[in-house]
C-alpha atoms as a PDB file:
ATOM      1  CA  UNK A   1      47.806   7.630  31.288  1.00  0.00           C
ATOM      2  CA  UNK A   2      48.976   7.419  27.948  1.00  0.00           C
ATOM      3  CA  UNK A   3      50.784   4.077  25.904  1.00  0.00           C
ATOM      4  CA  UNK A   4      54.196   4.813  24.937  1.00  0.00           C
ATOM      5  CA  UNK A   5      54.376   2.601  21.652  1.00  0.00           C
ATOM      6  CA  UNK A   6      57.666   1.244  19.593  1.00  0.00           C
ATOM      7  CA  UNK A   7      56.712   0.109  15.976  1.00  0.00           C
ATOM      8  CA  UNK A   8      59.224  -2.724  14.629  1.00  0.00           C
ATOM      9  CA  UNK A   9      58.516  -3.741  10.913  1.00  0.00           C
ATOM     10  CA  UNK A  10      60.525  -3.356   7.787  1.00  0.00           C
ATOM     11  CA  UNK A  11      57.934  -2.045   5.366  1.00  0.00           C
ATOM     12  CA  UNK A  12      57.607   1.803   5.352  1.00  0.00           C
ATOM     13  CA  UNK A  13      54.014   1.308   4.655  1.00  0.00           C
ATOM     14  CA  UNK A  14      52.858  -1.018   7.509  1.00  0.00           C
ATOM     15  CA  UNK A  15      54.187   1.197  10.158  1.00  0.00           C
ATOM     16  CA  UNK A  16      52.926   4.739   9.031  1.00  0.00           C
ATOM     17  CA  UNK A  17      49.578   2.524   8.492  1.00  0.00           C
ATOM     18  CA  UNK A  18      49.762   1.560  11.695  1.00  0.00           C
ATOM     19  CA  UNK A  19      50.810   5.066  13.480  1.00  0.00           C
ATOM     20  CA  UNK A  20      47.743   6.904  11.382  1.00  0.00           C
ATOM     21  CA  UNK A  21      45.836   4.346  12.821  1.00  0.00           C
ATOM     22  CA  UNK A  22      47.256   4.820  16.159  1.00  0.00           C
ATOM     23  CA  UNK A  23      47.911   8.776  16.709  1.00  0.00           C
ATOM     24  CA  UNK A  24      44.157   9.225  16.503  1.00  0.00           C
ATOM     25  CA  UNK A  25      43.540   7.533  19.503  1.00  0.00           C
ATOM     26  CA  UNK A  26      44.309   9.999  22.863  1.00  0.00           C
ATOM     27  CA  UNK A  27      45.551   7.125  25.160  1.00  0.00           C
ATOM     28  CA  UNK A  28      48.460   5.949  22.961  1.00  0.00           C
ATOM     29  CA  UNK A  29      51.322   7.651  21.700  1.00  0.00           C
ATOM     30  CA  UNK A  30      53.976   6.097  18.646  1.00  0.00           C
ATOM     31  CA  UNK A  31      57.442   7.382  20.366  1.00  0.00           C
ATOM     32  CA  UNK A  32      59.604   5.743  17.456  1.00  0.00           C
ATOM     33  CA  UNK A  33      59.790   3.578  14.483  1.00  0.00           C
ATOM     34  CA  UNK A  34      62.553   0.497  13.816  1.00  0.00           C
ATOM     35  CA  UNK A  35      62.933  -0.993  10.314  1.00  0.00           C
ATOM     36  CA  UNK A  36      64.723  -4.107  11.553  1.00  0.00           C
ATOM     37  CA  UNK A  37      65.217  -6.182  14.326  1.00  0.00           C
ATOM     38  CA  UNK A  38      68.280  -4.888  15.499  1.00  0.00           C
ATOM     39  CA  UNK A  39      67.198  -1.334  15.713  1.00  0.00           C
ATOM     40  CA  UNK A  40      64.056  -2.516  17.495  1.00  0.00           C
ATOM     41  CA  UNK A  41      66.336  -4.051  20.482  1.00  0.00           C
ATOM     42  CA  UNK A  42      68.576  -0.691  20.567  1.00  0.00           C
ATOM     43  CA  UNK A  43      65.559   1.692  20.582  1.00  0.00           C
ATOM     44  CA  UNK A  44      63.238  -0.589  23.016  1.00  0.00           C
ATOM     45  CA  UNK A  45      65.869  -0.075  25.266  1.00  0.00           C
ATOM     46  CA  UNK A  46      66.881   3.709  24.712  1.00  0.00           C
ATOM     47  CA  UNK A  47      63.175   5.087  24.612  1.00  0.00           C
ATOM     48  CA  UNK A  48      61.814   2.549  27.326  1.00  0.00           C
ATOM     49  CA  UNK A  49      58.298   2.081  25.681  1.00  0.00           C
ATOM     50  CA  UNK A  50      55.334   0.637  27.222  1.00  0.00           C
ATOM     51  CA  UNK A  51      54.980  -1.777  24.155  1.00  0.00           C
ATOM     52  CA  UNK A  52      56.756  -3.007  20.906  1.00  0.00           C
ATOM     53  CA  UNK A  53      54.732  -3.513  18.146  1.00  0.00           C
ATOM     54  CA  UNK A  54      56.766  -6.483  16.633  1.00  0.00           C
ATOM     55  CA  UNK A  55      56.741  -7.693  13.141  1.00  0.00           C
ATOM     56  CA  UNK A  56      57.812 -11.663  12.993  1.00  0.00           C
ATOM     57  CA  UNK A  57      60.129 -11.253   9.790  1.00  0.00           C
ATOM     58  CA  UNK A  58      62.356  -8.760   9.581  1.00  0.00           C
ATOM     59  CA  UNK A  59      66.054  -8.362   8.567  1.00  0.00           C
ATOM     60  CA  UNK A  60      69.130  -8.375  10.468  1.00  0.00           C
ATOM     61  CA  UNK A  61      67.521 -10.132  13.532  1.00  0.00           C
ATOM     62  CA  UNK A  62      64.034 -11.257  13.372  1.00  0.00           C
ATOM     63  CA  UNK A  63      60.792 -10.561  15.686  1.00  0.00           C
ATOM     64  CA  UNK A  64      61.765 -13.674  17.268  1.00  0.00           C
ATOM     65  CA  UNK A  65      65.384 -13.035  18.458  1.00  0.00           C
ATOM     66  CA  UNK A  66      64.524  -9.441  19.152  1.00  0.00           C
ATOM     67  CA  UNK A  67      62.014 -10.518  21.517  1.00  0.00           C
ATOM     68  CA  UNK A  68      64.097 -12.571  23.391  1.00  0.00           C
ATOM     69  CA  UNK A  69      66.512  -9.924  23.557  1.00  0.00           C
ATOM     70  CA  UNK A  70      64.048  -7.242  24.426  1.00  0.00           C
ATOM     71  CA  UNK A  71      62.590  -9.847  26.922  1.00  0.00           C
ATOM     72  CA  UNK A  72      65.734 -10.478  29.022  1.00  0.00           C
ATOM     73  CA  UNK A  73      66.199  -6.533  30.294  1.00  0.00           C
ATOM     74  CA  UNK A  74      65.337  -5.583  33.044  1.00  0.00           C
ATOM     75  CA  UNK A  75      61.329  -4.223  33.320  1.00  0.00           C
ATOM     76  CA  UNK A  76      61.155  -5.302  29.664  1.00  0.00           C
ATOM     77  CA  UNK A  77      58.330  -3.516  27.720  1.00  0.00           C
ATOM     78  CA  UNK A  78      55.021  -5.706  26.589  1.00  0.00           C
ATOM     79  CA  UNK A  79      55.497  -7.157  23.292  1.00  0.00           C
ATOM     80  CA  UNK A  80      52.459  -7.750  20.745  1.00  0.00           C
ATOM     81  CA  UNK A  81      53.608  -9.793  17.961  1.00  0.00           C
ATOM     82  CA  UNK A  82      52.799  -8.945  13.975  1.00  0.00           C
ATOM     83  CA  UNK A  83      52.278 -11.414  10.980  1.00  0.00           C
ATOM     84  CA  UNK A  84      51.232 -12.057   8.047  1.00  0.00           C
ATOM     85  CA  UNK A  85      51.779 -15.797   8.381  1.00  0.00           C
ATOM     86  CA  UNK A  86      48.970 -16.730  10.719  1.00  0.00           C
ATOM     87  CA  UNK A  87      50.447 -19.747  13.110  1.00  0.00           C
ATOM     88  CA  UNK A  88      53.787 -20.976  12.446  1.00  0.00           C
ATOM     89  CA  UNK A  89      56.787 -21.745  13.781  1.00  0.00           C
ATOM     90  CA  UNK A  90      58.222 -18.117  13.814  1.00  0.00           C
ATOM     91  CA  UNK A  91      54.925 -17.213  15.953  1.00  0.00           C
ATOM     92  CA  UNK A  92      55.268 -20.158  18.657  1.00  0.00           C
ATOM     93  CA  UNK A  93      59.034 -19.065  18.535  1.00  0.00           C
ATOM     94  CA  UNK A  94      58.130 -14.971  19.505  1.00  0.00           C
ATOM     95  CA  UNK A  95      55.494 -16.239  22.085  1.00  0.00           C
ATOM     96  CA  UNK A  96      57.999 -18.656  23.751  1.00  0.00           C
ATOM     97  CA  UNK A  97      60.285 -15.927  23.535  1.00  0.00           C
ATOM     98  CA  UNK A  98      58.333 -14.032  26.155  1.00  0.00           C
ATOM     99  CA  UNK A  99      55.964 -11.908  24.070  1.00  0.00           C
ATOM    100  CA  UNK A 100      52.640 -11.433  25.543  1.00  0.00           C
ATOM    101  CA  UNK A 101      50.010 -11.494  22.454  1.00  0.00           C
ATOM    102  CA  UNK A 102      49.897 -11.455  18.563  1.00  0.00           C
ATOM    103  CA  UNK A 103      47.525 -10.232  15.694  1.00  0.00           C
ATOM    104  CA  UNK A 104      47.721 -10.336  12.075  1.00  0.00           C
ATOM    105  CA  UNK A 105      48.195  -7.946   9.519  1.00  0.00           C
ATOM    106  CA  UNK A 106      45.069  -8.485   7.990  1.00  0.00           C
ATOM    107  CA  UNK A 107      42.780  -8.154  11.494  1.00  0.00           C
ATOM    108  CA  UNK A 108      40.782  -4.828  11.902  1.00  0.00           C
ATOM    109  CA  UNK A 109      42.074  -1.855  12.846  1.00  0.00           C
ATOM    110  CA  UNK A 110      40.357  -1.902  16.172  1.00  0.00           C
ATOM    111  CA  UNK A 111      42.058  -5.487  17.093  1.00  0.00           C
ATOM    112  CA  UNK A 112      45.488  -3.751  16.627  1.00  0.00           C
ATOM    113  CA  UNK A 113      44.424  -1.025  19.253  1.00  0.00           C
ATOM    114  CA  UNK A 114      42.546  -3.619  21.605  1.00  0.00           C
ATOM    115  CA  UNK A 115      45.663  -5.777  21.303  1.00  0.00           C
ATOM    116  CA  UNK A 116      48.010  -2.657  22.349  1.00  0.00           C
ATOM    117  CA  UNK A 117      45.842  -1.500  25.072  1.00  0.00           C
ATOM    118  CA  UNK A 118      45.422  -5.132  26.550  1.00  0.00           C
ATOM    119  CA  UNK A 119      49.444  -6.187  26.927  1.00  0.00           C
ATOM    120  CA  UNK A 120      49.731  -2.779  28.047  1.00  0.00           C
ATOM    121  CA  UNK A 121      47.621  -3.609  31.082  1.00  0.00           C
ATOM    122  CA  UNK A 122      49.645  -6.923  31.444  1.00  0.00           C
ATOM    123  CA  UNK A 123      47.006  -9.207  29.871  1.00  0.00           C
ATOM    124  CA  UNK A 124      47.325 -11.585  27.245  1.00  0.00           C
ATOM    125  CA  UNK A 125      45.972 -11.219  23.201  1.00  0.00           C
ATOM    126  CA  UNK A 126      45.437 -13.622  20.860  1.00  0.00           C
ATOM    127  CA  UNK A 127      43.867 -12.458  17.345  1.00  0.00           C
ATOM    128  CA  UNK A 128      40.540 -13.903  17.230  1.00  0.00           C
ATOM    129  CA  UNK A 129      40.963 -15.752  13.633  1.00  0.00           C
ATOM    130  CA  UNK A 130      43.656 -18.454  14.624  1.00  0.00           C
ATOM    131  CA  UNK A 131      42.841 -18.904  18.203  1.00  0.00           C
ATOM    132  CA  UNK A 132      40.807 -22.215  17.819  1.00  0.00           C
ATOM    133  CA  UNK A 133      44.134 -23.271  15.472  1.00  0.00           C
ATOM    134  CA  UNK A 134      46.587 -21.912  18.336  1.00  0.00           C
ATOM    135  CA  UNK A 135      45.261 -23.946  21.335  1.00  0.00           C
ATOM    136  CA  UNK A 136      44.670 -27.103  18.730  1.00  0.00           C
ATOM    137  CA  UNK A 137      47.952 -26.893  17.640  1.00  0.00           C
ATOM    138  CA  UNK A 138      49.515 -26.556  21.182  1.00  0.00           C
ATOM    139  CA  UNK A 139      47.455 -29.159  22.556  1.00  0.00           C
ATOM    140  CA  UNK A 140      48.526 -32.134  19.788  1.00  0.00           C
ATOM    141  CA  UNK A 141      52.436 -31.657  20.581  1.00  0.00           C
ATOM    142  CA  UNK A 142      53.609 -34.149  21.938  1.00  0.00           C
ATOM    143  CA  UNK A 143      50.597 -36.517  22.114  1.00  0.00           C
ATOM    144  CA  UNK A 144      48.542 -36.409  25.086  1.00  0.00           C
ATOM    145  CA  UNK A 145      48.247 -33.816  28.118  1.00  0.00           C
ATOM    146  CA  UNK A 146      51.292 -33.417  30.477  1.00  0.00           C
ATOM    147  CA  UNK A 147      51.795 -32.638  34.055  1.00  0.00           C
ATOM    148  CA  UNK A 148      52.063 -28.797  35.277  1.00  0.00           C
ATOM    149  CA  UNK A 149      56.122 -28.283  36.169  1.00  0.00           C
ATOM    150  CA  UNK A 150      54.942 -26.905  39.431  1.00  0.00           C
ATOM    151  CA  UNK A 151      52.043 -27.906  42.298  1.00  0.00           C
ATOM    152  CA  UNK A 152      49.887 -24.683  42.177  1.00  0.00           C
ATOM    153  CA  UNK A 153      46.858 -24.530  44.923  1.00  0.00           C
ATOM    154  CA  UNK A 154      43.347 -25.187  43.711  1.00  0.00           C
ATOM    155  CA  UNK A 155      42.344 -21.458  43.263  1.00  0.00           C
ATOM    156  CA  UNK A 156      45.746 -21.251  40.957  1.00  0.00           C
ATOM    157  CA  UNK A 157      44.919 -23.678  39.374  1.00  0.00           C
ATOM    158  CA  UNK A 158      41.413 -22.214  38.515  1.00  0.00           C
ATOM    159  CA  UNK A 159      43.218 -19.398  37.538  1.00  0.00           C
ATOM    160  CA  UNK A 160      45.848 -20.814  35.042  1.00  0.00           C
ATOM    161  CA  UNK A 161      42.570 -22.444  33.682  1.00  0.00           C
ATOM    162  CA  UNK A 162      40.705 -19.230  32.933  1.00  0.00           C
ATOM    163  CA  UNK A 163      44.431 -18.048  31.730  1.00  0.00           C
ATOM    164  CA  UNK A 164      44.279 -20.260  29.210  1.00  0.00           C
ATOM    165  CA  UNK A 165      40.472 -19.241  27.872  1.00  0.00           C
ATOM    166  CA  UNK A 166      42.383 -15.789  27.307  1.00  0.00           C
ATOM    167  CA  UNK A 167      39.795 -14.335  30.158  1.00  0.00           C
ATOM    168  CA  UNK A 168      41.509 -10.548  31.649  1.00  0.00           C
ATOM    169  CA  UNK A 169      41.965 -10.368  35.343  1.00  0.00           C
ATOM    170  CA  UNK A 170      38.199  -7.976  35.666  1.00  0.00           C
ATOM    171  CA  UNK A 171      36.502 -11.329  33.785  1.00  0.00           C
ATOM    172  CA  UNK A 172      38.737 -13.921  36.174  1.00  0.00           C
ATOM    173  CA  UNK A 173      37.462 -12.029  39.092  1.00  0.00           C
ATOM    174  CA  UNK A 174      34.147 -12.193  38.199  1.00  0.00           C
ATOM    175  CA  UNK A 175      34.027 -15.792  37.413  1.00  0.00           C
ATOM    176  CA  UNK A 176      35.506 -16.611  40.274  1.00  0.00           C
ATOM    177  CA  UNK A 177      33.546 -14.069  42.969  1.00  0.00           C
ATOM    178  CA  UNK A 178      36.669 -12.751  44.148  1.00  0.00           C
ATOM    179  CA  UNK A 179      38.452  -8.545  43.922  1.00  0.00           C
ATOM    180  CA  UNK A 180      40.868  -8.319  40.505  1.00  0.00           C
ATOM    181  CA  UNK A 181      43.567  -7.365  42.877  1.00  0.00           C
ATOM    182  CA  UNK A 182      43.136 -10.868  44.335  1.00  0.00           C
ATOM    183  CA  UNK A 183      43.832 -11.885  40.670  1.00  0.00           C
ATOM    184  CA  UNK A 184      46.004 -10.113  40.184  1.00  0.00           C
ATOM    185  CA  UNK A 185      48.235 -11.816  43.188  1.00  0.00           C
ATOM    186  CA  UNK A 186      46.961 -15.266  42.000  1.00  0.00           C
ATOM    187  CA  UNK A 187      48.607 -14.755  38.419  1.00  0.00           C
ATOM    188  CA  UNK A 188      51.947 -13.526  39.330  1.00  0.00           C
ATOM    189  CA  UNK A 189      52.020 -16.692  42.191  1.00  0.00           C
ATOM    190  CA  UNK A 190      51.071 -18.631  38.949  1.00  0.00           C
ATOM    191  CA  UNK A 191      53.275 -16.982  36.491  1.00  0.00           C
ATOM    192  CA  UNK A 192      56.446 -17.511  38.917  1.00  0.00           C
ATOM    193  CA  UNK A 193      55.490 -21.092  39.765  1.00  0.00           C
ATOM    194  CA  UNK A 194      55.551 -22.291  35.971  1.00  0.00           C
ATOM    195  CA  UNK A 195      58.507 -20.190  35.239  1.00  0.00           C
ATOM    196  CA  UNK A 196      56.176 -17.857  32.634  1.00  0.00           C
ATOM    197  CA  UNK A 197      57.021 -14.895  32.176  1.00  0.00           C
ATOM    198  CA  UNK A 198      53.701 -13.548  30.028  1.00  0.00           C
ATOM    199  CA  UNK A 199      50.004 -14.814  30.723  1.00  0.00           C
ATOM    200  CA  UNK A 200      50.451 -16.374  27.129  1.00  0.00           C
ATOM    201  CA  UNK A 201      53.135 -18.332  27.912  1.00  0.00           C
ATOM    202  CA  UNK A 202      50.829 -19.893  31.198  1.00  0.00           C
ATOM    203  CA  UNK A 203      48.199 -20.208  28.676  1.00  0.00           C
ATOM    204  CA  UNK A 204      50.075 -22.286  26.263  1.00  0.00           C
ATOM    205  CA  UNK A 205      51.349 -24.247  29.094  1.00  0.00           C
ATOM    206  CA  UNK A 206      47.717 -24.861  30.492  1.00  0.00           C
ATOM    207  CA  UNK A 207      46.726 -26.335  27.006  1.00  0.00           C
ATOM    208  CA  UNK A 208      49.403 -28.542  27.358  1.00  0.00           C
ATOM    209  CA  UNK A 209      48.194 -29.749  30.371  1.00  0.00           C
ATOM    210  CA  UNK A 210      44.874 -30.173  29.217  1.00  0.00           C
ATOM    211  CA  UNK A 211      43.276 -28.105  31.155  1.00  0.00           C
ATOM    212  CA  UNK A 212      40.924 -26.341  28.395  1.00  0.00           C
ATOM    213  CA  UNK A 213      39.793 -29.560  27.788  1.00  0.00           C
ATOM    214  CA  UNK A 214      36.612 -29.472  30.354  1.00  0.00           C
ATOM    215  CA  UNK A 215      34.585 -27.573  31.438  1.00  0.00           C
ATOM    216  CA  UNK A 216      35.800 -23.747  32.588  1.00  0.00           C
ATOM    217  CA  UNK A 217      35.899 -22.696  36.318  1.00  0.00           C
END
């Protein structure tokens, strides 16, 4: 089955980089192009993609407010987030905003496609550079750990751990013993409890919780 992809960035040059890159590849397909925020929203919802390519900064409305835009249609497409700016405030703002990974600009051509082809399944991505940064800089807000929002069961809560290690349901499942589709059913019971709507989101709330502080499941 192939990835219907929306590219959302304002330079000319970033997105026919990143559809060369992309039409080589036989499992994904770039189905349009949007040079600002606003046309990103309009076209994410007229060509239903699979998932939005999303640059942070753009004009008219940003990656940020486009997200949450994008985010609150119906059957919303996956969302990978796209700077240049490696962890800031913009980035926490498009992952709170419901998208479910980032990389940067400057990662490897094959962490772009990786990154596509993982949301597209529903999983989370981080880029590999900042994650150590992204978990250490969620986990010092607000001083130390805080309570989950919700009581989750003891194999959820094994779950939301392994969540927030960035593990895919096949690795989850096999750390735990149990079938992916049983994983599968664990993170949605997870996702609704804590009000997440991506497996980033649970992840970031998991660090918060201090949960990635011992040792894994």
């Amino acid at each position: 089955m192939t990835v219907s992809i929306l590219l959302a960035d304002d330079q000319d040059l970033v997105r026919t980089s990143m559809r060369i890159m992309i039409d080589v590849e036989p499992d994904l397909e770039v189905v349009g192009e949007a040079a600002d925020g606003e046309a990103a929203v309009a076209m994410a919802a007229r060509l239903r993609p699979d998932v939005v390519v999303m640059d942070i900064r753009m004009p008219k409305t940003d990656g940020v407010a486009a997200t949450r835009r994008i985010m609150s249609e119906p059957d919303p497409p996956a969302v990978l987030a796209l700077t240049t700016f490696d962890i800031d405030e913009y980035l926490f703002g498009t992952l709170q905003a419901g998208a479910a990974g980032f990389v940067l600009k400057k990662d490897s051509a094959s962490t772009l496609l990786d990154g596509i082809r993982a949301v597209a399944r529903g999983n989370g991505f981080v880029s590999p550079g900042p994650t150590r940064r992204l978990i250490a800089r969620v986990s010092g807000v607000g001083g130390g750990p805080c309570a989950l929002p919700a009581e989750l069961t003891p194999r959820e809560h094994d779950v939301l751990a392994l969540l927030g290690h960035a593990l895919s349901n096949t690795q989850i499942a096999r750390r735990l013993h149990i079938e992916e589709s049983t994983v599968k059913s664990h993170v949605q019971n997870v996702l609704t409890k804590l009000g997440a709507r991506t497996r980033v989101q649970a992840a970031l709330i998991a660090s918060r919780a201090g949960l990635l502080d011992g040792p894994t499941p």
